[in-house]
N, C-alpha and C. Protein backbone atom coordinates (compact mmCIF):
# COMPACT_ATOMS: atom_id res chain seq x y z
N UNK A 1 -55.55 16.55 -8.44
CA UNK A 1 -54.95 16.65 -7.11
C UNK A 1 -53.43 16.47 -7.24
N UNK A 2 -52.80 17.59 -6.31
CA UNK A 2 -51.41 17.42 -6.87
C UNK A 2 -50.88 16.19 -5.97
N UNK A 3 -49.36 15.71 -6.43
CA UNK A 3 -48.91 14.51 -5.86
C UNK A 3 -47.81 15.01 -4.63
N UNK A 4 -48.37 14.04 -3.56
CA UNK A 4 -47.86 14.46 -2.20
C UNK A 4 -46.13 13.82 -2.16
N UNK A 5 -45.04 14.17 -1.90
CA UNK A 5 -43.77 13.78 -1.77
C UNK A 5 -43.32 14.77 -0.31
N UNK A 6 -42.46 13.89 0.08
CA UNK A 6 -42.23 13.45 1.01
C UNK A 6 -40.82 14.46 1.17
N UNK A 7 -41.18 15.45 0.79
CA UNK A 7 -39.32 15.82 0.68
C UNK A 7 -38.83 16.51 1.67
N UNK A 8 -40.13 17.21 2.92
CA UNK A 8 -39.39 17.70 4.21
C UNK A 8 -39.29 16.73 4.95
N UNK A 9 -39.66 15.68 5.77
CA UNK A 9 -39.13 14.47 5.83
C UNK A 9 -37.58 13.87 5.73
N UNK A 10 -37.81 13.56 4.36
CA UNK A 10 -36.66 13.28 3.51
C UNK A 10 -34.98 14.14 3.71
N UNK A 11 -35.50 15.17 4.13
CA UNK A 11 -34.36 16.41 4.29
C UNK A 11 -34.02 16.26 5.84
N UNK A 12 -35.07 16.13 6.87
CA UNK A 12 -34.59 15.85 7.76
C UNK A 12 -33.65 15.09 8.17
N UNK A 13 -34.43 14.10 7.76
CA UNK A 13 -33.69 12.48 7.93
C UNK A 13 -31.77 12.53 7.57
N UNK A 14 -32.13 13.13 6.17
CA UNK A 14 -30.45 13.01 5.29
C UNK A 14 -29.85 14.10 6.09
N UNK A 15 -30.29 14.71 6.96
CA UNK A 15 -29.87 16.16 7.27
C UNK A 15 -29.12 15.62 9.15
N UNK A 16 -30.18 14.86 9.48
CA UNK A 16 -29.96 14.58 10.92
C UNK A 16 -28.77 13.29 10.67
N UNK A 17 -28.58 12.49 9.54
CA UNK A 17 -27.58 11.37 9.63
C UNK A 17 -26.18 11.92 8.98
N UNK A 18 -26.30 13.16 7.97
CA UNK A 18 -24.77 14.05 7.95
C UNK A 18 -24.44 14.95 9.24
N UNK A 19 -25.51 15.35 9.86
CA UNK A 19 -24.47 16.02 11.08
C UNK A 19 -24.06 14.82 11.75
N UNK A 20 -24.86 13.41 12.20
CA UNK A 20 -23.96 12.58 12.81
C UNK A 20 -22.59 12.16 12.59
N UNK A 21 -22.30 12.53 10.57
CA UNK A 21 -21.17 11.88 10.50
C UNK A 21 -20.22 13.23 10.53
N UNK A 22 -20.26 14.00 10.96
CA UNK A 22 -19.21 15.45 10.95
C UNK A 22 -17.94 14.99 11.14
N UNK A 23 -16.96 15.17 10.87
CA UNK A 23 -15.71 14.64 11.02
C UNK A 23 -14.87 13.97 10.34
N UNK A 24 -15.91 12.92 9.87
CA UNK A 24 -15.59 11.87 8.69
C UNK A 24 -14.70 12.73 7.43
N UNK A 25 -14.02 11.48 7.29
CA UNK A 25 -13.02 12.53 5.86
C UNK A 25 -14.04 11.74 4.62
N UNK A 26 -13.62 13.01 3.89
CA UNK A 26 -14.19 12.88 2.07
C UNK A 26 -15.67 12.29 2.18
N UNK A 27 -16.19 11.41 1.37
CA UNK A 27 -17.86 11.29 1.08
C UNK A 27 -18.39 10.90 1.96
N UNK A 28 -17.50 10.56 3.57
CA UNK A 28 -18.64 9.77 4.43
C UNK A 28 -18.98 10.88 5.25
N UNK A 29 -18.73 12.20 5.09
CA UNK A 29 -19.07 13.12 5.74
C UNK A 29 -19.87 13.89 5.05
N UNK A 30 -20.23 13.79 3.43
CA UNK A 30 -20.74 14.66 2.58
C UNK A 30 -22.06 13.83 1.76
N UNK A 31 -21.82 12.82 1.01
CA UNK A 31 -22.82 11.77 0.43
C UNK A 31 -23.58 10.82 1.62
N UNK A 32 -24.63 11.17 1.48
CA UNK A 32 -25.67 10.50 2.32
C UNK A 32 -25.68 8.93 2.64
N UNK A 33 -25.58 8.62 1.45
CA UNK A 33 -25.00 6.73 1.66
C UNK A 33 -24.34 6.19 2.11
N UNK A 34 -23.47 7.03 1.69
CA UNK A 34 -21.70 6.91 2.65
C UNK A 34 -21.72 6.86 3.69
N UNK A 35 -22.40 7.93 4.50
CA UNK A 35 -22.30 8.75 5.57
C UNK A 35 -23.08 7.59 6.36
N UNK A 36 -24.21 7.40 6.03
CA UNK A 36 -25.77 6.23 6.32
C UNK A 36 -24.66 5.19 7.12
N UNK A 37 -24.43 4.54 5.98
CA UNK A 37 -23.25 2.90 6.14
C UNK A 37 -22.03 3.24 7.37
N UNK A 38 -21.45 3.96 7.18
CA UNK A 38 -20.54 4.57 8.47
C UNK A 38 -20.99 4.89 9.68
N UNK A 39 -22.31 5.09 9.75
CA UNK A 39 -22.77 6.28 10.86
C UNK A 39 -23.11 4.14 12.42
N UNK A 40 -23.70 4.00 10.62
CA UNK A 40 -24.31 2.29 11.34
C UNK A 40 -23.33 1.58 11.42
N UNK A 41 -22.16 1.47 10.98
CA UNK A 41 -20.97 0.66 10.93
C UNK A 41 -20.47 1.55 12.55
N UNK A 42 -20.18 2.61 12.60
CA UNK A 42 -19.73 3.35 13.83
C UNK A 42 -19.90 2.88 14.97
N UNK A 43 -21.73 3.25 15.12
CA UNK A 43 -22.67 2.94 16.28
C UNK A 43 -22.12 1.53 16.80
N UNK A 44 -22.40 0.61 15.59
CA UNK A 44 -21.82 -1.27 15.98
C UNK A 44 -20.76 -1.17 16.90
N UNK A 45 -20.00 -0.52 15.98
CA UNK A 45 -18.50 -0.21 17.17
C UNK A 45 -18.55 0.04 18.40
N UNK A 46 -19.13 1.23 18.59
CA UNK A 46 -19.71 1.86 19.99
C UNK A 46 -19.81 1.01 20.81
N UNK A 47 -20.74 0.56 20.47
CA UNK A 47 -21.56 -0.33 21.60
C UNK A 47 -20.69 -1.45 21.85
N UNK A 48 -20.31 -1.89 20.74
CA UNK A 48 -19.53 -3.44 20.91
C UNK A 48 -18.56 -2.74 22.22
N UNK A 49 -17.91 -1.67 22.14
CA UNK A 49 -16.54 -0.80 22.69
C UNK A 49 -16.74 -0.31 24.02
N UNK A 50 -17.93 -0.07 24.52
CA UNK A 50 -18.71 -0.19 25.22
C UNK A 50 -18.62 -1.07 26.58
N UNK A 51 -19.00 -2.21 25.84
CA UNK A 51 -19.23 -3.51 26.76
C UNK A 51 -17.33 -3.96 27.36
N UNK A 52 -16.30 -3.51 26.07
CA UNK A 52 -15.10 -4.04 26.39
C UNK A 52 -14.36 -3.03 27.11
N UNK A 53 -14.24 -1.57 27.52
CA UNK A 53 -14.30 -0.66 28.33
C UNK A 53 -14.09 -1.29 29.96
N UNK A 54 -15.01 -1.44 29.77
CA UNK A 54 -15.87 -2.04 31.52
C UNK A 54 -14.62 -3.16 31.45
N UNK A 55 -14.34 -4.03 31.02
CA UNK A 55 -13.04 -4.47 30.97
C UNK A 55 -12.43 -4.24 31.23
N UNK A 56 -11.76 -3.57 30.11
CA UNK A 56 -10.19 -2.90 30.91
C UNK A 56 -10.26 -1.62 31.94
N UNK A 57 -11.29 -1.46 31.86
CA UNK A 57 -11.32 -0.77 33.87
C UNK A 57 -10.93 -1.38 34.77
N UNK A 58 -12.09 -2.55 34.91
CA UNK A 58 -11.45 -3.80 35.70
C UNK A 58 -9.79 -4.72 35.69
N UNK A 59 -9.23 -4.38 34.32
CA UNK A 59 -7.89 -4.98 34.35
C UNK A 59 -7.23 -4.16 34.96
N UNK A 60 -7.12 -2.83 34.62
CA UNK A 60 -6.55 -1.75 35.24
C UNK A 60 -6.66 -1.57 37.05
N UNK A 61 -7.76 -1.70 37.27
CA UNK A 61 -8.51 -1.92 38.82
C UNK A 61 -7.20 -2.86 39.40
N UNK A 62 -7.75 -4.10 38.89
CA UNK A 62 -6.73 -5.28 39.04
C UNK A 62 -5.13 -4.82 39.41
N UNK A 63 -4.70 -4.42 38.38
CA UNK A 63 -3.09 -4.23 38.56
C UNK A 63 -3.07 -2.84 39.35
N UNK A 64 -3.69 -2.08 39.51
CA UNK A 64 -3.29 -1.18 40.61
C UNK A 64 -3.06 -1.41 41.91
């Protein structure tokens, strides 16, 4: 019985986390690892950026 691998899967996955990083200069846009660690380092950002937004709306609100 031949051995089952996982490699359309696998292609997806690496495939759906380099288009997330499009833009990125040099390997974090091209090497999968790179790209992986950035994409999750990014997102953190986001969200953290997110919550502080709503902030300075309100500061802005404020001084108008």
């Amino acid at each position: 019985m031949p051995r089952n691998n996982a490699s359309v899967p696998t292609h997806h996955r690496k495939k759906r986390v380099l288009k997330r990083a499009k833009g990125f200069r040099g390997g974090r846009s091209k090497l999968f690892r790179t790209a992986n660690e950035t994409i999750i380092r990014a997102e953190a950002f986001s969200r953290a950026h997110r919550r502080k937004r709503q902030g300075q709306f309100r500061r802005l609100w404020i001084q108008r």
